[in-house]
Protein backbone atom coordinates (compact mmCIF):
# COMPACT_ATOMS: atom_id res chain seq x y z
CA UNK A 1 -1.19 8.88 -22.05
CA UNK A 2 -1.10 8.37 -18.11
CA UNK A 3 -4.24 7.08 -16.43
CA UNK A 4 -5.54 10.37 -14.44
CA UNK A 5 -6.78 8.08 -11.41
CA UNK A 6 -5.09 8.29 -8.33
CA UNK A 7 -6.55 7.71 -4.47
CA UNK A 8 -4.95 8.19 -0.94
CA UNK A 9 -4.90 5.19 1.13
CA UNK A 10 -5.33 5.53 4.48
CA UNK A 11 -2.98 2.33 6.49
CA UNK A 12 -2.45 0.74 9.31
CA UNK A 13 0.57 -0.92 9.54
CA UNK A 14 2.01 -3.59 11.81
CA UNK A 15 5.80 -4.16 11.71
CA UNK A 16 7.76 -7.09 12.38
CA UNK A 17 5.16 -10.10 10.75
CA UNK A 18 5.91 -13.23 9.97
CA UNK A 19 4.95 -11.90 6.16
CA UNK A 20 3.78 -8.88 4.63
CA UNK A 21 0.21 -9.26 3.98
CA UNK A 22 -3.12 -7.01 4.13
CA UNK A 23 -4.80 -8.38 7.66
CA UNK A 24 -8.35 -6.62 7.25
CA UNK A 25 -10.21 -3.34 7.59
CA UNK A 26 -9.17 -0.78 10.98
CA UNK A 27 -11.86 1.56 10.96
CA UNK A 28 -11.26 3.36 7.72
CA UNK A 29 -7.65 2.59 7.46
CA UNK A 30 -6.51 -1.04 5.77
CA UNK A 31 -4.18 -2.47 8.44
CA UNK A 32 -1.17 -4.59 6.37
CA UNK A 33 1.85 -6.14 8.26
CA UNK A 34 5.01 -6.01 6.69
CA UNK A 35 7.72 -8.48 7.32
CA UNK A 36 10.44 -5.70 8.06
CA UNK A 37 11.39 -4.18 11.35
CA UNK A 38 10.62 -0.34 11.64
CA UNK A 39 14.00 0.51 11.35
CA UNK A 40 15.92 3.28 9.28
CA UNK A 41 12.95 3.24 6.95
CA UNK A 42 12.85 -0.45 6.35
CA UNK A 43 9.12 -0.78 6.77
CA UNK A 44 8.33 1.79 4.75
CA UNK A 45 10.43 0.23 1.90
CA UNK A 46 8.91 -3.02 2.46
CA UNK A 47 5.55 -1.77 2.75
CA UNK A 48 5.60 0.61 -0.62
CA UNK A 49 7.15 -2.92 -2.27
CA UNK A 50 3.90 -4.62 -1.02
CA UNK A 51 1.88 -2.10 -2.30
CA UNK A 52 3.26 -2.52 -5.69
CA UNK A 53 2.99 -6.38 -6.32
CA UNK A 54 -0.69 -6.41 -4.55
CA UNK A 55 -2.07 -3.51 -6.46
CA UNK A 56 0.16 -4.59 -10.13
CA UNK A 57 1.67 -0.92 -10.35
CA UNK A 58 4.97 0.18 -10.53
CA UNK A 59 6.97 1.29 -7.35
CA UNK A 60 7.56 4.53 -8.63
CA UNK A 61 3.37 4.92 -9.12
CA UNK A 62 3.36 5.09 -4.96
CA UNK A 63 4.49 7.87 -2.37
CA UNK A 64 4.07 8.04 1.36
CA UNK A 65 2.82 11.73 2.14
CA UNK A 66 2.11 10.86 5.43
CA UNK A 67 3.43 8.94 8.57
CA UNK A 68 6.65 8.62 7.82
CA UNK A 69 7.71 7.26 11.84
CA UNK A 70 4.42 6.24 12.78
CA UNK A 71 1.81 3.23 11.98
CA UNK A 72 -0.58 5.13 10.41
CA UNK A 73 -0.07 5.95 7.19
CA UNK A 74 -1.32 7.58 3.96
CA UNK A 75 -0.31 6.55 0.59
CA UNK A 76 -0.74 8.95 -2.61
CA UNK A 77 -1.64 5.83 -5.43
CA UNK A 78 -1.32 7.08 -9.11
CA UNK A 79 -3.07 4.84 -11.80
CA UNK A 80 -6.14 3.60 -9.26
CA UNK A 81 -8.63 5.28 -8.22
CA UNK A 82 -9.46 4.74 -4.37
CA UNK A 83 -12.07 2.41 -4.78
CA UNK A 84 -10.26 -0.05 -6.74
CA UNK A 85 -7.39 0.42 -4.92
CA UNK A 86 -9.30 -0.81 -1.33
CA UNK A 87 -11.04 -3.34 -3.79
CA UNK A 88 -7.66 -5.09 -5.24
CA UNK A 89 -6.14 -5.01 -1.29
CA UNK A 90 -9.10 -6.47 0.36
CA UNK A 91 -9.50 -9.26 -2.24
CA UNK A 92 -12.08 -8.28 -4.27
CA UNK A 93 -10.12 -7.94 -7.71
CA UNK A 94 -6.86 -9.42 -9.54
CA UNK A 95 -4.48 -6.45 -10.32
CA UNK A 96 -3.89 -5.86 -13.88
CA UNK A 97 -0.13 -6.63 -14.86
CA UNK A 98 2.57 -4.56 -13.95
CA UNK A 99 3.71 -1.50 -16.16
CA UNK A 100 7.54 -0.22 -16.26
């Protein structure tokens, strides 16, 4: 019994910060930093890692379908839908605990 809810986030993401963290709206992207060098994929790990903790999903619930070399992004969510996705990353919402 899987949650049918699922959203495409549209990012903007800053490599190389200090720490990953979600640093505001960019038109109708989110823009997040991650604290890993865009290198050999290592953003994109860190930033699909990020994604998990802040939105209290599993890992394996996230997939980058777009933007794989490039700061924008767009992220195919399964278990939110795109609305409480933006909510939980702009700091409107607590993320219900982690599955799996």
């Amino acid at each position: 019994m899987g949650s049918s809810a699922e959203a495409r986030l549209r990012l903007r993401i800053v490599p190389n910060a200090k720490r990953s963290e979600v640093a505001g709206a960019y038109g109708e992207a989110i823009k997040v930093k991650v604290a890993a060098p865009a290198v050999e994929g290592k953003a994109n790990e860190a930033l699909l890692e990020f994604l998990a903790n802040a939105l209290g999903i599993p890992k394996h619930a996230l997939s980058l379908v777009a933007g794989e070399k490039s700061r924008d992004k767009v992220i195919h969510v399964e278990g939110l839908d795109l609305e409480g996705a933006r909510r939980l990353l702009m700091g409107g919402g607590t993320p219900p605990p982690a599955q799996g």
